[in-house]
PDB file of N, CA and C in Angstrom:
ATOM      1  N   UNK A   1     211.321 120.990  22.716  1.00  0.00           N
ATOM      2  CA  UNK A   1     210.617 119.882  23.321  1.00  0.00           C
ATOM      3  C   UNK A   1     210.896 118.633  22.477  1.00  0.00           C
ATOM      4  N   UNK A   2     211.482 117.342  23.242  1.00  0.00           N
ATOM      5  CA  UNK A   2     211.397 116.134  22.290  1.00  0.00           C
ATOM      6  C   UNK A   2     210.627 115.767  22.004  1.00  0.00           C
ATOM      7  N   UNK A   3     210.323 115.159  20.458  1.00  0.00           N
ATOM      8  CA  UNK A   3     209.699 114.461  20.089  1.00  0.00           C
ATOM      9  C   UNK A   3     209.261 113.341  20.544  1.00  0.00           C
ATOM     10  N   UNK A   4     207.465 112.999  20.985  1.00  0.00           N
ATOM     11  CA  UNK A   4     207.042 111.691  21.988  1.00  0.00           C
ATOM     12  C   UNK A   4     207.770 110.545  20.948  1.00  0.00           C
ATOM     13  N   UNK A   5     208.251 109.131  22.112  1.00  0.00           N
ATOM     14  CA  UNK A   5     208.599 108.049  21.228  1.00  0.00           C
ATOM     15  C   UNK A   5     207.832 107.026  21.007  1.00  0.00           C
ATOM     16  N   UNK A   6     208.130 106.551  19.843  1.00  0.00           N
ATOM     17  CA  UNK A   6     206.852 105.447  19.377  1.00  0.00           C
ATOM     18  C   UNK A   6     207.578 104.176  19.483  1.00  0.00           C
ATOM     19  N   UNK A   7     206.840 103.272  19.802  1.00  0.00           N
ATOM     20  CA  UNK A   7     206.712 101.780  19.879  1.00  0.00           C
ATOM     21  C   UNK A   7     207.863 101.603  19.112  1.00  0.00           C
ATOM     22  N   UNK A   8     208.516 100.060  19.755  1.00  0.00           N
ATOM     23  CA  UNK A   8     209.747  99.995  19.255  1.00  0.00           C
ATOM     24  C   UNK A   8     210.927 101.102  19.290  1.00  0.00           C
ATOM     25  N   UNK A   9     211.088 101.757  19.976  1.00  0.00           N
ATOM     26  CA  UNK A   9     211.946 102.923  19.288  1.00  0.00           C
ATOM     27  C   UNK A   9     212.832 102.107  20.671  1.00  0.00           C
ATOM     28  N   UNK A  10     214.337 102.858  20.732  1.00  0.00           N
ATOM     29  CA  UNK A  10     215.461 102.973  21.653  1.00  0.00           C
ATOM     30  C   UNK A  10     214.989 103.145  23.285  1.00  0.00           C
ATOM     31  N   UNK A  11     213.987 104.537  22.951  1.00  0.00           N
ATOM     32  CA  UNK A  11     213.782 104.948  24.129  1.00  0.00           C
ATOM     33  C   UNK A  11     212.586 104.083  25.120  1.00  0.00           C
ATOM     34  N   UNK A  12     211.945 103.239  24.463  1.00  0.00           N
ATOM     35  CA  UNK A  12     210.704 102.583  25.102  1.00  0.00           C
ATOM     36  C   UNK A  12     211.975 101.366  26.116  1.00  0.00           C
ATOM     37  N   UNK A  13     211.355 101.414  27.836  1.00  0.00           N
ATOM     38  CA  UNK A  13     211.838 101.007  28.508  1.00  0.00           C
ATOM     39  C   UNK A  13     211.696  99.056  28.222  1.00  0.00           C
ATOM     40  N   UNK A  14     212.568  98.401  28.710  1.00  0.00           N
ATOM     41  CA  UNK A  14     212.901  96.707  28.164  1.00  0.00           C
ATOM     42  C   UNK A  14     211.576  96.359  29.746  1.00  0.00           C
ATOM     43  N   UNK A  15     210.848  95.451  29.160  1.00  0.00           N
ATOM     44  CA  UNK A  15     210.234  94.595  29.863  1.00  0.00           C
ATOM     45  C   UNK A  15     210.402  93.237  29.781  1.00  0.00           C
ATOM     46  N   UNK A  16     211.332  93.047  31.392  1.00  0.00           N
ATOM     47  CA  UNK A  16     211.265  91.050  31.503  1.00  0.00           C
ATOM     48  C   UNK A  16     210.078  90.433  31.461  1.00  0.00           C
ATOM     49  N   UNK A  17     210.485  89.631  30.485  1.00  0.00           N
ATOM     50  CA  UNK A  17     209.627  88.088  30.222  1.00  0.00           C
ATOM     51  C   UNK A  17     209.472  87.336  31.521  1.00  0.00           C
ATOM     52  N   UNK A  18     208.363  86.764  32.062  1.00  0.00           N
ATOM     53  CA  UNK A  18     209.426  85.558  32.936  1.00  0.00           C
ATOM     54  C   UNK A  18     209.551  84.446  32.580  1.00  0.00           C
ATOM     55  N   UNK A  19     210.502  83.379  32.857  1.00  0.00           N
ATOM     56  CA  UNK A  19     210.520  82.584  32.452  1.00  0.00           C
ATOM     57  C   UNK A  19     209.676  81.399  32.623  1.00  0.00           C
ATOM     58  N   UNK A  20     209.395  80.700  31.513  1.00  0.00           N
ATOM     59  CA  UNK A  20     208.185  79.529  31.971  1.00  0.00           C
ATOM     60  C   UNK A  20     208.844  78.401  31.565  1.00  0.00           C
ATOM     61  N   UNK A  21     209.097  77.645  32.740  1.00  0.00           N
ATOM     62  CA  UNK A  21     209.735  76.381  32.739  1.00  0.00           C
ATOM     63  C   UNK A  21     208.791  75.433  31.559  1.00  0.00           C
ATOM     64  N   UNK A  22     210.042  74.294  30.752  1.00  0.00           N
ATOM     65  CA  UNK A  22     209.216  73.303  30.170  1.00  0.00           C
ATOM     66  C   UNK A  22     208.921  72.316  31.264  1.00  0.00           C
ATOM     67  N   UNK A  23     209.514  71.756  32.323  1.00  0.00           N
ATOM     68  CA  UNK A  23     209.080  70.892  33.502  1.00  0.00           C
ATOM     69  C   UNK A  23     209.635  71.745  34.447  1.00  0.00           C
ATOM     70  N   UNK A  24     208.640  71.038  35.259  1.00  0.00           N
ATOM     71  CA  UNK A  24     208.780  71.854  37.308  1.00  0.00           C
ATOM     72  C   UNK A  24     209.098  70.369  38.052  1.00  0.00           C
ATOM     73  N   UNK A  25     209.715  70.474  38.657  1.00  0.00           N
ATOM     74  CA  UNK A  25     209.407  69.735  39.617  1.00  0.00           C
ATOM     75  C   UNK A  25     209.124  69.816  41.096  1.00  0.00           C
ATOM     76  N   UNK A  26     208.731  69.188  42.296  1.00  0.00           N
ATOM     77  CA  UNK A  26     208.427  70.031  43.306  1.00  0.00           C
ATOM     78  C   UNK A  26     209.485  69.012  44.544  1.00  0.00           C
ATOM     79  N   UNK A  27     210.588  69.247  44.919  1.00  0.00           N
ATOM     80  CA  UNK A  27     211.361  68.848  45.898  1.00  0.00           C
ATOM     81  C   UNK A  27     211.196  69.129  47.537  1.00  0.00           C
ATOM     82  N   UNK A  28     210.080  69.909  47.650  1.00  0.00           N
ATOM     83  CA  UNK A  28     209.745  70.297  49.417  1.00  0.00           C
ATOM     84  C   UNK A  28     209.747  69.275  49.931  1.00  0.00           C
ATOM     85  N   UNK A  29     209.981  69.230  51.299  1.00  0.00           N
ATOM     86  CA  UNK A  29     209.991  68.143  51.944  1.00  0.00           C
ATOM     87  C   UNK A  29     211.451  67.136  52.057  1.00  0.00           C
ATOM     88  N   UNK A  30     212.056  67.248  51.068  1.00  0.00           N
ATOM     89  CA  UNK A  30     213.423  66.642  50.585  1.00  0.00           C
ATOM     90  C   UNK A  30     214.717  66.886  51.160  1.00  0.00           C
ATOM     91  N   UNK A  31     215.419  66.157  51.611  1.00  0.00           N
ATOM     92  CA  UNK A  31     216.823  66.457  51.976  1.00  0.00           C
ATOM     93  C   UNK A  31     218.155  66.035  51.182  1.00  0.00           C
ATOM     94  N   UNK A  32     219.207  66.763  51.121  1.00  0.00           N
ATOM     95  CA  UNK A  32     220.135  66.451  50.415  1.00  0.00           C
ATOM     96  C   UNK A  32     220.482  65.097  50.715  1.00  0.00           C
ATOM     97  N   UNK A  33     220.547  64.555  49.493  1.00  0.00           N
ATOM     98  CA  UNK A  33     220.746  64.550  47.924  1.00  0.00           C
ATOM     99  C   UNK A  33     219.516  64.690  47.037  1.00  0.00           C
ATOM    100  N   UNK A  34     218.638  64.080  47.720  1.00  0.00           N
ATOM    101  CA  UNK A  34     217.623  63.540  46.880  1.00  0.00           C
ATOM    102  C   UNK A  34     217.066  64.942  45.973  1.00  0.00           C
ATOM    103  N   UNK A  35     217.089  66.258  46.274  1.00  0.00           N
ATOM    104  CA  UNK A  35     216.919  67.197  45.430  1.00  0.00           C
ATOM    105  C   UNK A  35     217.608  67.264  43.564  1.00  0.00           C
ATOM    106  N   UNK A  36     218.731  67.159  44.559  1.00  0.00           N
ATOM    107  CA  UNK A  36     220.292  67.102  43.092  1.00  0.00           C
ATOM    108  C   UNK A  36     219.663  65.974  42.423  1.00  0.00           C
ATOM    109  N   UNK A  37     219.665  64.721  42.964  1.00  0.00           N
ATOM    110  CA  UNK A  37     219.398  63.457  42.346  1.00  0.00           C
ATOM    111  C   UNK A  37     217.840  63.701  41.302  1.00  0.00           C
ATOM    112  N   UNK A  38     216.853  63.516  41.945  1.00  0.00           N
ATOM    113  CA  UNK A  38     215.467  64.080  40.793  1.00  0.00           C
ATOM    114  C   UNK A  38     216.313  65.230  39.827  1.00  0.00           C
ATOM    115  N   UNK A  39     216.869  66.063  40.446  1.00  0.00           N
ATOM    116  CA  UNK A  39     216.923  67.111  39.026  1.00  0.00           C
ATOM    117  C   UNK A  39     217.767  66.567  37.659  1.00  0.00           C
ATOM    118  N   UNK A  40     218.785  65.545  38.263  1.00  0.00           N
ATOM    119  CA  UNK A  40     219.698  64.861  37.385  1.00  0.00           C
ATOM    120  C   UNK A  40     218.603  63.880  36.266  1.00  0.00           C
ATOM    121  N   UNK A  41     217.582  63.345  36.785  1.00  0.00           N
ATOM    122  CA  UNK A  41     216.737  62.739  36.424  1.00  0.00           C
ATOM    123  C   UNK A  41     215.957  63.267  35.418  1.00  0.00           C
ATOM    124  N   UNK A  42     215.461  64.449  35.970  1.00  0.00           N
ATOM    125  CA  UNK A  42     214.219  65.373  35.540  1.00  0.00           C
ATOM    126  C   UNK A  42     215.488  65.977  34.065  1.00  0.00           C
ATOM    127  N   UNK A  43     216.473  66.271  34.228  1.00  0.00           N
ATOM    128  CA  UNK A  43     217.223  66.596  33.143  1.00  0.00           C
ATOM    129  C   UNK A  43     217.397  65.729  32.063  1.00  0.00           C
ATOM    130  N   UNK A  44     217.331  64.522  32.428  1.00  0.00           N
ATOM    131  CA  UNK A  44     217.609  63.771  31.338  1.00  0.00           C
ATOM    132  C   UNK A  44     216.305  63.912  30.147  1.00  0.00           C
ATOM    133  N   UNK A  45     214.746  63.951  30.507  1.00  0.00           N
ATOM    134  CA  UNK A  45     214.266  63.557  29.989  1.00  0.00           C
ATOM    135  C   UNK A  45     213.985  65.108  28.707  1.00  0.00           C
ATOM    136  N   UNK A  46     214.994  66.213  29.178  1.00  0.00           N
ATOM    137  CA  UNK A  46     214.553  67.277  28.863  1.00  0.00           C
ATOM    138  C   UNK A  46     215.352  67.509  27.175  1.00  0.00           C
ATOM    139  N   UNK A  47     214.740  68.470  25.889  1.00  0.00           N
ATOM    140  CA  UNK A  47     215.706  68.313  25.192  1.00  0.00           C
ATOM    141  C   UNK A  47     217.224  69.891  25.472  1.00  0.00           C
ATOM    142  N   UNK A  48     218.177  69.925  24.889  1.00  0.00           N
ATOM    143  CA  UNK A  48     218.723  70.764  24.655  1.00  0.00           C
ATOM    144  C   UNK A  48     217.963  72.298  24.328  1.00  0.00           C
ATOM    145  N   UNK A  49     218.273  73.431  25.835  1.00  0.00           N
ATOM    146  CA  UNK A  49     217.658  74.466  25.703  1.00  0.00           C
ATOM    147  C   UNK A  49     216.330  74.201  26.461  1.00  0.00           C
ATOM    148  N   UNK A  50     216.062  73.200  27.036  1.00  0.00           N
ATOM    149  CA  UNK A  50     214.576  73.634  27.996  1.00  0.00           C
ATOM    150  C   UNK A  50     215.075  73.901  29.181  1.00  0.00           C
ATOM    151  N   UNK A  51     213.888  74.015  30.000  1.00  0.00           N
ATOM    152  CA  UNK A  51     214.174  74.819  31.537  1.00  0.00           C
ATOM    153  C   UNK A  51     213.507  73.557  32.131  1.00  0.00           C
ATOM    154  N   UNK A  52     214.194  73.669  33.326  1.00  0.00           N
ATOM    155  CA  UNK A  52     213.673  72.864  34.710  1.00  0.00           C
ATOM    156  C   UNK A  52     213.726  73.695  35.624  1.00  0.00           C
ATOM    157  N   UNK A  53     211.908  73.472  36.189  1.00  0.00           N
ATOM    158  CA  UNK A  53     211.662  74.486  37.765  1.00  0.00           C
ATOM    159  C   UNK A  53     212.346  73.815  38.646  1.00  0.00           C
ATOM    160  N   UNK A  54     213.277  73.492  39.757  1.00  0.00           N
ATOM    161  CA  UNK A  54     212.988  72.599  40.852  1.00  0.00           C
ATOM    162  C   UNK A  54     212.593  73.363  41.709  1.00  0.00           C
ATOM    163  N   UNK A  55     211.631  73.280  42.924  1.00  0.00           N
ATOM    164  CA  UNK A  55     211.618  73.479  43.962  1.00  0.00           C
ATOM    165  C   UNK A  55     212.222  72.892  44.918  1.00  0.00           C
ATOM    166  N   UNK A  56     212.253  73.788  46.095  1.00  0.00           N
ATOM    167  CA  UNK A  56     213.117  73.019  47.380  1.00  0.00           C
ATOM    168  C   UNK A  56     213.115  73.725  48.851  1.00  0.00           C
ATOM    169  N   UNK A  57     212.771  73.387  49.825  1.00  0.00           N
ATOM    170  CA  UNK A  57     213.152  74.111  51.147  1.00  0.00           C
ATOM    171  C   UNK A  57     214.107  73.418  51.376  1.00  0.00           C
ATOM    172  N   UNK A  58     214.696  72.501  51.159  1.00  0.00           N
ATOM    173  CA  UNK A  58     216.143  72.603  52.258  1.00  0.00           C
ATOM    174  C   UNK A  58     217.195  73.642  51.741  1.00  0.00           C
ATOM    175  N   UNK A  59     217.359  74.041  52.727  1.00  0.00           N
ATOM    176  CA  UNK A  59     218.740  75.470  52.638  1.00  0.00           C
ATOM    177  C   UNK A  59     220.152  74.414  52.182  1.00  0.00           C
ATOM    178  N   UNK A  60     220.133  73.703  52.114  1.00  0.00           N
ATOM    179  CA  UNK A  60     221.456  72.971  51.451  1.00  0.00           C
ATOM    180  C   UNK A  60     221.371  72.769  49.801  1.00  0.00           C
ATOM    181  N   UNK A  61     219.950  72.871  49.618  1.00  0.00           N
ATOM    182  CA  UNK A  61     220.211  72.599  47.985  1.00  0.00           C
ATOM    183  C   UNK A  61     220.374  74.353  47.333  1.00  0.00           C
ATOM    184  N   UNK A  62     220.614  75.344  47.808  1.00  0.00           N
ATOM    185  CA  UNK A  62     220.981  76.125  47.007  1.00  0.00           C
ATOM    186  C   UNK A  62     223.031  76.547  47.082  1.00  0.00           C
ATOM    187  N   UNK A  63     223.602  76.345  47.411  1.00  0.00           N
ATOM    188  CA  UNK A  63     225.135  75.720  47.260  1.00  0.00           C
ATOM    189  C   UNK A  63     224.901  74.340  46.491  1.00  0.00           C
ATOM    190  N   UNK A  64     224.241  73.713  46.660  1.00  0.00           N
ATOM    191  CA  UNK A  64     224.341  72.241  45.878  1.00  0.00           C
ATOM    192  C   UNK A  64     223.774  72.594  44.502  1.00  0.00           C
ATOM    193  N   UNK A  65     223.147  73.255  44.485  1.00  0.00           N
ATOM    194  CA  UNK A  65     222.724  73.561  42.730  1.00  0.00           C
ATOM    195  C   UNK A  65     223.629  74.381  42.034  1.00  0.00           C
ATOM    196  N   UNK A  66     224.077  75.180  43.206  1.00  0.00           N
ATOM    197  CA  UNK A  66     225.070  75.939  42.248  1.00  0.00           C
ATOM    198  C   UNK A  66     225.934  75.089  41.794  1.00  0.00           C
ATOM    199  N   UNK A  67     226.715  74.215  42.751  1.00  0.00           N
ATOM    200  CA  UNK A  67     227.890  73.161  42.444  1.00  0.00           C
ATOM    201  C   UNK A  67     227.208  72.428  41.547  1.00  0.00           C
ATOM    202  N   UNK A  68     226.282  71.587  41.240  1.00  0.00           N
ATOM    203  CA  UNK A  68     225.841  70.240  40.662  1.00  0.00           C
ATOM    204  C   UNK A  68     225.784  71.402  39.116  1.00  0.00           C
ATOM    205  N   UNK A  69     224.955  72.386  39.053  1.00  0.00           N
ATOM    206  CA  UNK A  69     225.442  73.279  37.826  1.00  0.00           C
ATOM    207  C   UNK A  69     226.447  73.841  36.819  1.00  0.00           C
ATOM    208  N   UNK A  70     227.559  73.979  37.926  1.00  0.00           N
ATOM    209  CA  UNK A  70     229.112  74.262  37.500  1.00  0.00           C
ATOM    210  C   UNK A  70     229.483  72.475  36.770  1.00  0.00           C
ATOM    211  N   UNK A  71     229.369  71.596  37.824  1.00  0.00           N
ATOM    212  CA  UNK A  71     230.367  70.685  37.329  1.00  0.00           C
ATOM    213  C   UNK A  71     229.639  69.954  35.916  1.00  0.00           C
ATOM    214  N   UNK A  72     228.089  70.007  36.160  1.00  0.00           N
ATOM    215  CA  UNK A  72     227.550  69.183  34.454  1.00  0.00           C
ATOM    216  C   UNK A  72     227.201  69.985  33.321  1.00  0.00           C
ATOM    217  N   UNK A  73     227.800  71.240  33.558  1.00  0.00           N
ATOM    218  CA  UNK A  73     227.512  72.891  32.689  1.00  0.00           C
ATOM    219  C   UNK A  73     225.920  73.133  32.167  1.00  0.00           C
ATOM    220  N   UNK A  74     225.412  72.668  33.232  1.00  0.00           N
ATOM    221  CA  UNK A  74     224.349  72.971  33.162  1.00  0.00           C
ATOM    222  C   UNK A  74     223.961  74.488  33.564  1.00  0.00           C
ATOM    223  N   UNK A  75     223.172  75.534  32.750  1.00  0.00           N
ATOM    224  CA  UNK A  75     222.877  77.144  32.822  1.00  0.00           C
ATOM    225  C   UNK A  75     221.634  77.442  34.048  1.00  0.00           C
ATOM    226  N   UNK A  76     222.457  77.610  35.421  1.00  0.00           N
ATOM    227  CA  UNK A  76     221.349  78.050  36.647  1.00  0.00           C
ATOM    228  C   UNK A  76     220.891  79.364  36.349  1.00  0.00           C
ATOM    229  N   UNK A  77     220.022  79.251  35.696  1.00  0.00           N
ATOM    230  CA  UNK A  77     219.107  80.844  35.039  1.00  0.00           C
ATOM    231  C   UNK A  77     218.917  81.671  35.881  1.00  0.00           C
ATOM    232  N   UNK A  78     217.895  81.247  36.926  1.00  0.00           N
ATOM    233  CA  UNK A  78     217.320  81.960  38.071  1.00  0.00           C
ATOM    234  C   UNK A  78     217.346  81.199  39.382  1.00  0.00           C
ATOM    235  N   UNK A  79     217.820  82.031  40.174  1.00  0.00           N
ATOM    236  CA  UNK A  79     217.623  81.267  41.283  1.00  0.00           C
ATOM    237  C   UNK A  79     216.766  82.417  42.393  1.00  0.00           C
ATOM    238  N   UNK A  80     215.513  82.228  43.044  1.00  0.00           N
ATOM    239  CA  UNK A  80     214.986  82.962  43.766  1.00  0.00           C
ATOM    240  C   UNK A  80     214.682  82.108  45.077  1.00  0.00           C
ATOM    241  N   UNK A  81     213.487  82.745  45.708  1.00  0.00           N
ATOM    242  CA  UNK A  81     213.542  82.478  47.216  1.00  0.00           C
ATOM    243  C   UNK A  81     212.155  83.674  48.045  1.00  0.00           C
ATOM    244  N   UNK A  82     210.871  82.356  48.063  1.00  0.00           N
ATOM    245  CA  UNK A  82     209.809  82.826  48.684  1.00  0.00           C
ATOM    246  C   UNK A  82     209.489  82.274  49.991  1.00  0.00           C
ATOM    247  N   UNK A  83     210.000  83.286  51.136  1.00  0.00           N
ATOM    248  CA  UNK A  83     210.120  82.254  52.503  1.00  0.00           C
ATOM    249  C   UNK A  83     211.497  81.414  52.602  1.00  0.00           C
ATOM    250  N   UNK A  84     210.625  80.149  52.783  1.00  0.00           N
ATOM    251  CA  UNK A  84     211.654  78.929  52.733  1.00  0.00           C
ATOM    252  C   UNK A  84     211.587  78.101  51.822  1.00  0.00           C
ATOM    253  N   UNK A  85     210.960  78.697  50.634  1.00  0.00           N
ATOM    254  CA  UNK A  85     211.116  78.049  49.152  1.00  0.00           C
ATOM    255  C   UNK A  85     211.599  78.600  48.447  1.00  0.00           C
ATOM    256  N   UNK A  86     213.085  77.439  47.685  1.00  0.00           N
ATOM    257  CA  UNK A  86     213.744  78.028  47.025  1.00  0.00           C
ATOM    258  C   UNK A  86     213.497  77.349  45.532  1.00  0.00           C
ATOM    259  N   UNK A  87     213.848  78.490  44.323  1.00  0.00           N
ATOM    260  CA  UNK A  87     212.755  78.231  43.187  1.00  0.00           C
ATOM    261  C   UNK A  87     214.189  78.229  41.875  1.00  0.00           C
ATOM    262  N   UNK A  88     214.359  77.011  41.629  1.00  0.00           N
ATOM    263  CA  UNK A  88     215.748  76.814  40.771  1.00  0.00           C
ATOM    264  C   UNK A  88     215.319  76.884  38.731  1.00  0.00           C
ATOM    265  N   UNK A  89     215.681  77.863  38.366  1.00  0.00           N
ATOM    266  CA  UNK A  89     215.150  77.801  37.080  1.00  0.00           C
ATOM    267  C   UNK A  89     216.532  76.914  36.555  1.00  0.00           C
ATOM    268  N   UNK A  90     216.861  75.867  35.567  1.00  0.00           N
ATOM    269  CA  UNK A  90     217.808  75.330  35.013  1.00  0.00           C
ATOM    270  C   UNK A  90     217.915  75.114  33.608  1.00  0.00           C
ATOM    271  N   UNK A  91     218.740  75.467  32.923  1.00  0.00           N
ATOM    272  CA  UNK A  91     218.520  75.420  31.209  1.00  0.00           C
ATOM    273  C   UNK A  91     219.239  74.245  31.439  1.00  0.00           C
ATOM    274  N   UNK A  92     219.108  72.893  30.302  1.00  0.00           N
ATOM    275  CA  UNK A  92     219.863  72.009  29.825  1.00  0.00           C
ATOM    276  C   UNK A  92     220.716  72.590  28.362  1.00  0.00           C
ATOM    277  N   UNK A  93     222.295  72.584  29.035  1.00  0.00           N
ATOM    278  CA  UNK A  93     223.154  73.179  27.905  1.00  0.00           C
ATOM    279  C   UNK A  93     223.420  71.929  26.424  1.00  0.00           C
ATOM    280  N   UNK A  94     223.706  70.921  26.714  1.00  0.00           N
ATOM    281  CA  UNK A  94     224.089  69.748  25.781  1.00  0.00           C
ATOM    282  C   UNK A  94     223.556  68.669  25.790  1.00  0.00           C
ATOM    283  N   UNK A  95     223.227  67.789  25.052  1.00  0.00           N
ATOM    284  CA  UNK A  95     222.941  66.517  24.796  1.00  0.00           C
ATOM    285  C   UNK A  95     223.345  65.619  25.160  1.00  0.00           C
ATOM    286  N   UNK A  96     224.945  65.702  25.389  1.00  0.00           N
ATOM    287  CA  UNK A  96     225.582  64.740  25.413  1.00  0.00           C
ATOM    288  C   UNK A  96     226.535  64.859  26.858  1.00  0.00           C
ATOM    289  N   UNK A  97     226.149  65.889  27.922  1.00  0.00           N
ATOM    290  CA  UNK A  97     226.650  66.166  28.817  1.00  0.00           C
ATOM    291  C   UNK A  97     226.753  64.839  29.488  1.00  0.00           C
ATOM    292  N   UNK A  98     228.071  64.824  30.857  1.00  0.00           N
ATOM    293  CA  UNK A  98     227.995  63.992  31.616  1.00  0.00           C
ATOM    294  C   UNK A  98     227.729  64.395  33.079  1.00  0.00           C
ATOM    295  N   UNK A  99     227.173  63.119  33.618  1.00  0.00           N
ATOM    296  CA  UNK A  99     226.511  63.570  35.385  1.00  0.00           C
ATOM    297  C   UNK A  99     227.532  63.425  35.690  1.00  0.00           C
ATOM    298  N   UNK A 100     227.528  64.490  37.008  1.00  0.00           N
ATOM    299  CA  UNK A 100     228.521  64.212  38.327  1.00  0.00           C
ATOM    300  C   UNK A 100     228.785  63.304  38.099  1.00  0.00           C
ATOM    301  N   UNK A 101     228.163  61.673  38.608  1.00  0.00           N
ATOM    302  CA  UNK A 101     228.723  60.363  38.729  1.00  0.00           C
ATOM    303  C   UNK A 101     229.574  59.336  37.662  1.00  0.00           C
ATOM    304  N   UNK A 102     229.590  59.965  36.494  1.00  0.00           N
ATOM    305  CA  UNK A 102     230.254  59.725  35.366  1.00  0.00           C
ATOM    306  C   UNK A 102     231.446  59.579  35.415  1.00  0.00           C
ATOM    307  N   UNK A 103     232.463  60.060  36.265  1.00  0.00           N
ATOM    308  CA  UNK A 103     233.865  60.410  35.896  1.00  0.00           C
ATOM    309  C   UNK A 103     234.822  59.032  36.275  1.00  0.00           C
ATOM    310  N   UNK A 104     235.598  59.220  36.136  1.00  0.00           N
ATOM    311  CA  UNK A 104     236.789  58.165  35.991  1.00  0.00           C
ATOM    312  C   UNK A 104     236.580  56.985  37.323  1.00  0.00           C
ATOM    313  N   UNK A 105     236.818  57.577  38.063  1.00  0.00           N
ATOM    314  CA  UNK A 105     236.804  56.895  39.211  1.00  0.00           C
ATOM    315  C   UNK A 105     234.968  56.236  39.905  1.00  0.00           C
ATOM    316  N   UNK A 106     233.880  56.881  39.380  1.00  0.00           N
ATOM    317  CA  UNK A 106     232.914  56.089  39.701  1.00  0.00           C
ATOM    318  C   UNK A 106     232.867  55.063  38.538  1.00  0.00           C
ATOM    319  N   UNK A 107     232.951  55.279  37.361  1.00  0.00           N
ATOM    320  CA  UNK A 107     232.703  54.038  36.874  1.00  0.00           C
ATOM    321  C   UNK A 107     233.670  52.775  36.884  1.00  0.00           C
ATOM    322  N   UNK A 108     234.798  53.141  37.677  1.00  0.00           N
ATOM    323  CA  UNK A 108     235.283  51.994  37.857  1.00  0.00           C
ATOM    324  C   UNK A 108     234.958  51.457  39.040  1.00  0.00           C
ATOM    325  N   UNK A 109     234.605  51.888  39.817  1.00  0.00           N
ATOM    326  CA  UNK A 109     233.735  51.757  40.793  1.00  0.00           C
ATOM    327  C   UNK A 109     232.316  50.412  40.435  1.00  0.00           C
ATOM    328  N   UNK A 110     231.771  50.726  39.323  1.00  0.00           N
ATOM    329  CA  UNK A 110     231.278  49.827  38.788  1.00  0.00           C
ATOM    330  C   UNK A 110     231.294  49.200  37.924  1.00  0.00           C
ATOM    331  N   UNK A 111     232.517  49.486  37.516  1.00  0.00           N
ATOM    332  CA  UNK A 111     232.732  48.460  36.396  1.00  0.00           C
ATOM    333  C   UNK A 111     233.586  47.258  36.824  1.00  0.00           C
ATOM    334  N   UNK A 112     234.406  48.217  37.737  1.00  0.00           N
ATOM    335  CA  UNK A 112     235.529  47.146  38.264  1.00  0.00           C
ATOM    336  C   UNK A 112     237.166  47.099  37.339  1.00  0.00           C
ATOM    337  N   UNK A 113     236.787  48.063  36.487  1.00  0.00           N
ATOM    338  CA  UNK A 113     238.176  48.064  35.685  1.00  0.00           C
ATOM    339  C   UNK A 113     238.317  49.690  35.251  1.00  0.00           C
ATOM    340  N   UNK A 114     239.527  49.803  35.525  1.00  0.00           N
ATOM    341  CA  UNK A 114     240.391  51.093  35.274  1.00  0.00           C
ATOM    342  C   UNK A 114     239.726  51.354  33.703  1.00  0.00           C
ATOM    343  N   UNK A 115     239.816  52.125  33.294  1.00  0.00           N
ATOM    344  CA  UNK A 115     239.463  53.185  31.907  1.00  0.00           C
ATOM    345  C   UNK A 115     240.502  53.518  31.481  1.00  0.00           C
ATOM    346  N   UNK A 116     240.572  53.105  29.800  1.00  0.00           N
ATOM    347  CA  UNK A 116     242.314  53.412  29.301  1.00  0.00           C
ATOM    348  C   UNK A 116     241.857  55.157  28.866  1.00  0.00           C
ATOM    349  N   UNK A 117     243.200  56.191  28.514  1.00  0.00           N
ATOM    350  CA  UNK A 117     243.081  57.282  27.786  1.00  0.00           C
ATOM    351  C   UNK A 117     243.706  56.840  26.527  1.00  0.00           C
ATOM    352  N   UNK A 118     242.897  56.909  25.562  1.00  0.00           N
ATOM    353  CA  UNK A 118     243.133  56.619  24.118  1.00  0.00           C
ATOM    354  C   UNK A 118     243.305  57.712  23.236  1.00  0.00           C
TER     355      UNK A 118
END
C-alpha cells in the first residue's frame, strides 16, 4: 500500500490561480475600433507585467485582440467568453513598446516628412 502524500509533495494535484487583473475595463456596447483604441490607452497607463481586463460584446474584437496583441507584443493571457461577453485578460510585455500607429508610414503621415534609417 502507498504511502498517503503530504502537502507539497509531487503527487498533490496543481490548483489554478485566477487571474486578477490590475485594471478592467468595460467595452460593452462598443464597436470596432473603439475597443482596440481604450485598450491601447488603458495600456499605457499600466506598468511592465500588469494585466488589463477588457470587456467586449462585439464579436469583432476577439480577431482584433488577437491581431492588436501579435503586432505591439503585447501577452493575450486569457481569452474567455460568457454569452456574448467576451473577457480579454492582457499582460503589458515592455515599457518601451510601440502602438500599431507608430510605424513608418503613420508618422509621416503626421509629421509630413519621411524618417531617415540611421
Amino acid at each position: 500500500m502507498p504511502a498517503p502524500s503530504r502537502p507539497g509533495t509531487a503527487t498533490d494535484p496543481v490548483v489554478a490561480q485566477p487571474i486578477v487583473p490590475d485594471k478592467s475595463i468595460d467595452c460593452i456596447g462598443l464597436f470596432c475600433p473603439i475597443p482596440i483604441l481604450k485598450t491601447r490607452e488603458a495600456m499605457k497607463s499600466l506598468a511592465v507585467a500588469q494585466i488589463l481586463e477588457m470587456l467586449s460584446d462585439d464579436p469583432g474584437s476577439d480577431p482584433d485582440m488577437k491581431s492588436w496583441a501579435q503586432r505591439t507584443g503585447n501577452e493575450l493571457v486569457e481569452i474567455s467568453r460568457n454569452e456574448a461577453v467576451y473577457r480579454f485578460l492582457v499582460r503589458k510585455v515592455r515599457k518601451d513598446q510601440l502602438l500599431p500607429d507608430q510605424n513608418s508610414s503613420s508618422l509621416r503621415a503626421v509629421t509630413g516628412r519621411r524618417l531617415r534609417n540611421n
